[in-house]
Every structure is written in structure tokens, then in C-alpha cells.
PDB file of N, CA and C in Angstrom:
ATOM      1  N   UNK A   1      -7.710-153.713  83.281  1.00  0.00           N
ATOM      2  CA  UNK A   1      -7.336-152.524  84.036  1.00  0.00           C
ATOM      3  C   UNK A   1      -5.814-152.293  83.970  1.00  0.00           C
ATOM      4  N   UNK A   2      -5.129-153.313  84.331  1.00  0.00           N
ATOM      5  CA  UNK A   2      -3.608-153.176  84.297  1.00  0.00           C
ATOM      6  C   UNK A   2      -3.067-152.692  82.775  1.00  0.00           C
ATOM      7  N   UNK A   3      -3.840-153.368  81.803  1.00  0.00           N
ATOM      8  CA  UNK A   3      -3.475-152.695  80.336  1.00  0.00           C
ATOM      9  C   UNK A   3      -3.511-151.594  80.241  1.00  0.00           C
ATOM     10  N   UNK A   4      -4.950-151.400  80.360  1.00  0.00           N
ATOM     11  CA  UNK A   4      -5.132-149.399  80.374  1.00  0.00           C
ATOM     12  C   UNK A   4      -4.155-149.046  80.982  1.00  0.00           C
ATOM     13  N   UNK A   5      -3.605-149.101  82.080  1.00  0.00           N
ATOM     14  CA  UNK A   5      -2.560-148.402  83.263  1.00  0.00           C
ATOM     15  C   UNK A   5      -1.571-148.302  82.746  1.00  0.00           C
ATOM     16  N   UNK A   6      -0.789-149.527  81.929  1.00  0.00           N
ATOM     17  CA  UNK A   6       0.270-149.998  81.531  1.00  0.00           C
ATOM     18  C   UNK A   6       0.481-148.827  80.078  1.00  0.00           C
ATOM     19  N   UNK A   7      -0.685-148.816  79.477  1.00  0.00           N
ATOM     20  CA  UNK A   7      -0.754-148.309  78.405  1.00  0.00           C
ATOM     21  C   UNK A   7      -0.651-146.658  78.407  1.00  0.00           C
ATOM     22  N   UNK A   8      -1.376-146.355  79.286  1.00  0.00           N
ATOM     23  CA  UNK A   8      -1.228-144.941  79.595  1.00  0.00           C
ATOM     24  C   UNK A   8       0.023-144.338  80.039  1.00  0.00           C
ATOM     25  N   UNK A   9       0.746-145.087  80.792  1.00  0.00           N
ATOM     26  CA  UNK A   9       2.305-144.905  81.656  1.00  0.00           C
ATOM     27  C   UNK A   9       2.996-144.793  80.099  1.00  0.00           C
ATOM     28  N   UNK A  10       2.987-146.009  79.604  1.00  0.00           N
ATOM     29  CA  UNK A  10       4.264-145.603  78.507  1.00  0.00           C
ATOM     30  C   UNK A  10       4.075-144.488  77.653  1.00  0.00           C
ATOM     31  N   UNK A  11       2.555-144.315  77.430  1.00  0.00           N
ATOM     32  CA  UNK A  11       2.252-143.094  76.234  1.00  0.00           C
ATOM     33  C   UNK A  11       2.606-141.739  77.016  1.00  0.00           C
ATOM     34  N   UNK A  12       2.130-141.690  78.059  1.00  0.00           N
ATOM     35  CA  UNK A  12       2.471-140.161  78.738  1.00  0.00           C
ATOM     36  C   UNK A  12       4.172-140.225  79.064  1.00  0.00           C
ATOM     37  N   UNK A  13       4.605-141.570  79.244  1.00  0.00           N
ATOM     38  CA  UNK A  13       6.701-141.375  79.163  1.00  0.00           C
ATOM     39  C   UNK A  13       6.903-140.854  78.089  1.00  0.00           C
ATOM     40  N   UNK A  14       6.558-141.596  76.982  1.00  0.00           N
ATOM     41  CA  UNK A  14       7.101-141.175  76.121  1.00  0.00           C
ATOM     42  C   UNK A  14       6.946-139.746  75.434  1.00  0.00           C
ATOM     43  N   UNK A  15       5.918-139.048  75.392  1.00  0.00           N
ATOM     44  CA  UNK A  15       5.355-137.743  75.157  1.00  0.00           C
ATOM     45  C   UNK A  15       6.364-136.801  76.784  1.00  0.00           C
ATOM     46  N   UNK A  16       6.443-136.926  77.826  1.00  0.00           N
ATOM     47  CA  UNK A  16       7.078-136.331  78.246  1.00  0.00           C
ATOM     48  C   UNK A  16       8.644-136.455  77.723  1.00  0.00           C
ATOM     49  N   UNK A  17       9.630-137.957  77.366  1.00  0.00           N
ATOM     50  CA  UNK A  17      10.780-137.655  77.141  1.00  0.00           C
ATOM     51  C   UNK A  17      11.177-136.891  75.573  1.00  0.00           C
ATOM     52  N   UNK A  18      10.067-137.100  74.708  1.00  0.00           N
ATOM     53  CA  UNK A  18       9.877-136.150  73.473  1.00  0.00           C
ATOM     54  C   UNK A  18       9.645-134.690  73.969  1.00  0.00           C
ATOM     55  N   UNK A  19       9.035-134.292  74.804  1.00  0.00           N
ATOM     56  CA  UNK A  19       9.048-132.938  75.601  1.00  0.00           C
ATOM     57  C   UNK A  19      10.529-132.712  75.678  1.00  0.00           C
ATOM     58  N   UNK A  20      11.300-133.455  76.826  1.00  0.00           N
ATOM     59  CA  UNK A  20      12.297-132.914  77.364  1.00  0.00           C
ATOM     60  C   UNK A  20      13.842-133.005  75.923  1.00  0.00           C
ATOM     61  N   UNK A  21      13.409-133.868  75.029  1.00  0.00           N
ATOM     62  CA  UNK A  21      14.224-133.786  74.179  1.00  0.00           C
ATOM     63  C   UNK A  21      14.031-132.525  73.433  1.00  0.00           C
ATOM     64  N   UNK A  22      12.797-132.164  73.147  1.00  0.00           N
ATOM     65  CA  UNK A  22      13.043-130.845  71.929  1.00  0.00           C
ATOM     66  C   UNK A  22      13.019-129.921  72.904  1.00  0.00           C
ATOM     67  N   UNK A  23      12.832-129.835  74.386  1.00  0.00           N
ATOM     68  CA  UNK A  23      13.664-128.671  75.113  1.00  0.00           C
ATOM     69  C   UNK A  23      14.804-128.758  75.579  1.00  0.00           C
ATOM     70  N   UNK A  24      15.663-129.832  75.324  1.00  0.00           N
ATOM     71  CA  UNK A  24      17.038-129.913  75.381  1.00  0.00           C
ATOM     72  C   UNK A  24      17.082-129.197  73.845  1.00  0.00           C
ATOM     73  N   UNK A  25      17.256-129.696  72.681  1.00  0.00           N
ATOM     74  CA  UNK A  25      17.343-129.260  71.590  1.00  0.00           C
ATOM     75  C   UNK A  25      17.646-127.737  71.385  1.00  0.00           C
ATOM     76  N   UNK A  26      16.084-127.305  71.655  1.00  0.00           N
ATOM     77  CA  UNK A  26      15.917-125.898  71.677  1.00  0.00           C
ATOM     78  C   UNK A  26      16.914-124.753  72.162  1.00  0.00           C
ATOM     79  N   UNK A  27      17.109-125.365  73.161  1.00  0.00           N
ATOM     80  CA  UNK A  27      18.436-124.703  74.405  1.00  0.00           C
ATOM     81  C   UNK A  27      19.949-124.727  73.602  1.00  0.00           C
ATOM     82  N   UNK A  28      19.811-126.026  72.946  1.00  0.00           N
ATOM     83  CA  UNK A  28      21.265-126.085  72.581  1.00  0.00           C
ATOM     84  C   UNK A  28      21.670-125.396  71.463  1.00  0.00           C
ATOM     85  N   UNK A  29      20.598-125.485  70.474  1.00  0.00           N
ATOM     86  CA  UNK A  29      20.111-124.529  69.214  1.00  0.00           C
ATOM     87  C   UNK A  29      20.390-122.980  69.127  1.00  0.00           C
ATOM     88  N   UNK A  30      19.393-122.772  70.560  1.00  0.00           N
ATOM     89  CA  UNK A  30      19.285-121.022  70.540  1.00  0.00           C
ATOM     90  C   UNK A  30      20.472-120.270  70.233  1.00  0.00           C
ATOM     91  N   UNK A  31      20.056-119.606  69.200  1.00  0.00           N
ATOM     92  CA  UNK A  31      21.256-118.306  68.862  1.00  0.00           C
ATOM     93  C   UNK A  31      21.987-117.727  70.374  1.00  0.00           C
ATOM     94  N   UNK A  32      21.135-117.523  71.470  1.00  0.00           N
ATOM     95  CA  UNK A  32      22.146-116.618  72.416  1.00  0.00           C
ATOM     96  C   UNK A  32      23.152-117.557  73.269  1.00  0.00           C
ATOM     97  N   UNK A  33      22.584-118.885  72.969  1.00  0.00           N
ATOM     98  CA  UNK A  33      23.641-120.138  73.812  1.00  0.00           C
ATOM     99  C   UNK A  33      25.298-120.164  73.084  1.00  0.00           C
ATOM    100  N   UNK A  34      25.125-119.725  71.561  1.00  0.00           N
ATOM    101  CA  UNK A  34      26.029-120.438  70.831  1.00  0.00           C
ATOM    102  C   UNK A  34      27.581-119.833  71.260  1.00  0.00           C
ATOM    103  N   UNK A  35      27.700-118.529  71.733  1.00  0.00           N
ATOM    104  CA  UNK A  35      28.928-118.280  72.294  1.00  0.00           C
ATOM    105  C   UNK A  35      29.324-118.934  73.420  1.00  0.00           C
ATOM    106  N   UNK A  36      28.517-119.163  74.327  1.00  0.00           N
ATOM    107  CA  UNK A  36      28.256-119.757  75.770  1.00  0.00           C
ATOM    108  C   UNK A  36      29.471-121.823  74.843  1.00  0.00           C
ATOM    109  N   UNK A  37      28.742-122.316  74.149  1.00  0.00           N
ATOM    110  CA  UNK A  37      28.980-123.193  73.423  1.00  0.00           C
ATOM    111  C   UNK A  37      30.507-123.504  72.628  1.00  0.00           C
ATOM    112  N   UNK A  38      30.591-122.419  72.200  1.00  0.00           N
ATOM    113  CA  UNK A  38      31.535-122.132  71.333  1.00  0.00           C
ATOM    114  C   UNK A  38      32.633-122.512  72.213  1.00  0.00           C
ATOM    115  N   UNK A  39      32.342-121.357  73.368  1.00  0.00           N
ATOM    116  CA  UNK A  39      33.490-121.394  74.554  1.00  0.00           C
ATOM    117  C   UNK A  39      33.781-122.633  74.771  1.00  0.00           C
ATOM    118  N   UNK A  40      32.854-123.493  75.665  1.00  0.00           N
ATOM    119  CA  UNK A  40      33.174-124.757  75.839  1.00  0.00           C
ATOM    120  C   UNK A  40      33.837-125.632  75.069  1.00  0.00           C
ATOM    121  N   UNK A  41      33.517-125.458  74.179  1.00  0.00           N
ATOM    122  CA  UNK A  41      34.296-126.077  73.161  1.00  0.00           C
ATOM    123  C   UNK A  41      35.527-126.302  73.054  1.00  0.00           C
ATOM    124  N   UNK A  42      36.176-124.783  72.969  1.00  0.00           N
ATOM    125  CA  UNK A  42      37.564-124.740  72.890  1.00  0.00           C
ATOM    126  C   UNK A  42      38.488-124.684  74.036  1.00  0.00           C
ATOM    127  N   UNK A  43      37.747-125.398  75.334  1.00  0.00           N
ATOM    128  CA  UNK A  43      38.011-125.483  76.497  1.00  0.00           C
ATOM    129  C   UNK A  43      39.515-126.174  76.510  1.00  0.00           C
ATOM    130  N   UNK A  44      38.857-127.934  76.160  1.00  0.00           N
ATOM    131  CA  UNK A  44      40.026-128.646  75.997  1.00  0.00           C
ATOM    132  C   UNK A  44      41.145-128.167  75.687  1.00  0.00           C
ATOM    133  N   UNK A  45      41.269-127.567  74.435  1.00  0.00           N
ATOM    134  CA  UNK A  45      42.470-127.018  73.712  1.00  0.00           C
ATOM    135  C   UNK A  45      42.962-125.851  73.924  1.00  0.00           C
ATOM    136  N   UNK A  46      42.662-125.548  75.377  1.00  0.00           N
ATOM    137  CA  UNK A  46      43.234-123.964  75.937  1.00  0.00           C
ATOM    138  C   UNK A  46      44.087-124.370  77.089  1.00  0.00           C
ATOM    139  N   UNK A  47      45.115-123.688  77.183  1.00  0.00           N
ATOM    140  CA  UNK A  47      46.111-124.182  78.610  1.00  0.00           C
ATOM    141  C   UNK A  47      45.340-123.761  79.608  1.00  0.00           C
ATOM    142  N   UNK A  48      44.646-122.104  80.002  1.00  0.00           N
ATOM    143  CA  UNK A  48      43.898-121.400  80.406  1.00  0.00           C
ATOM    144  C   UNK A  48      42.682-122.122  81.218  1.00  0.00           C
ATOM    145  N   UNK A  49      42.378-121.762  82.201  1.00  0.00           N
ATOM    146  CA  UNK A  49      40.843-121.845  83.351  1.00  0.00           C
ATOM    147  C   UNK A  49      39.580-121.527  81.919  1.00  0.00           C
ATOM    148  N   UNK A  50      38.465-122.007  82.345  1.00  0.00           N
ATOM    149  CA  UNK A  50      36.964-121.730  81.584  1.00  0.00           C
ATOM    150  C   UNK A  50      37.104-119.951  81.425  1.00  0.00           C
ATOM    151  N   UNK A  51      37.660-119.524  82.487  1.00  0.00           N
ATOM    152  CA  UNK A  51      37.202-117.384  82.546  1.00  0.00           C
ATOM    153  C   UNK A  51      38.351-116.574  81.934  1.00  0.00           C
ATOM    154  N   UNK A  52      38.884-118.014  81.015  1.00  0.00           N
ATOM    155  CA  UNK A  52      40.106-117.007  80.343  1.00  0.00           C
ATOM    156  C   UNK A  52      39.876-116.477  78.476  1.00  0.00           C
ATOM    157  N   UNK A  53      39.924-115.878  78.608  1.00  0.00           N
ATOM    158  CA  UNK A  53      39.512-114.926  77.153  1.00  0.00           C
ATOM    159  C   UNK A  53      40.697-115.411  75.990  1.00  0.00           C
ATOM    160  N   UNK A  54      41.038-116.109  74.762  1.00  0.00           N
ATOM    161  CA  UNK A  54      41.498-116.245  73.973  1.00  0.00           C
ATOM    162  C   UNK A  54      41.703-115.483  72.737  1.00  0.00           C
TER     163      UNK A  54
END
């Protein structure tokens, strides 16, 4: 009984953190994120706040 249990827990973890990875992915991927992205990016290397336009 504890096997089955044991066995089932890790297979459904792991199928959910493969879920949440290719919907992290997806998100980071999407064409309409990539300006959103871009921005961040060049955060560091701006004297400027996140709402300042370069």
C-alpha cells in the first residue's frame, strides 16, 4: 500500500512540476512578454526608476 502511495505522489509531482515548468516557459517565451522583458533587462544599466523611457 505505502508503495502504491509513494509511487503515485512522485508521478503526479513530477507531471505537475513539468506542468508548471512549460507554463513558466510559455510566459517567458510569449511574443507580447518580450518588451515587458526587454525592459527589465536594461534595468540595471539605466540610472533611471523601472517607469523611465530610454
Amino acid at each position: 500500500m505505502y508503495e502504491m502511495l509513494s509511487s503515485f505522489a512522485q508521478t503526479g509531482g513530477l507531471v505537475y512540476f513539468v506542468l508548471m515548468f512549460a507554463g513558466a516557459l510559455i510566459y517567458a517565451l510569449w511574443p507580447k512578454n518580450q518588451e515587458k522583458f526587454d525592459a527589465a533587462a536594461r534595468l540595471p544599466l539605466s540610472d533611471g526608476g523601472p517607469d523611465d523611457e530610454h
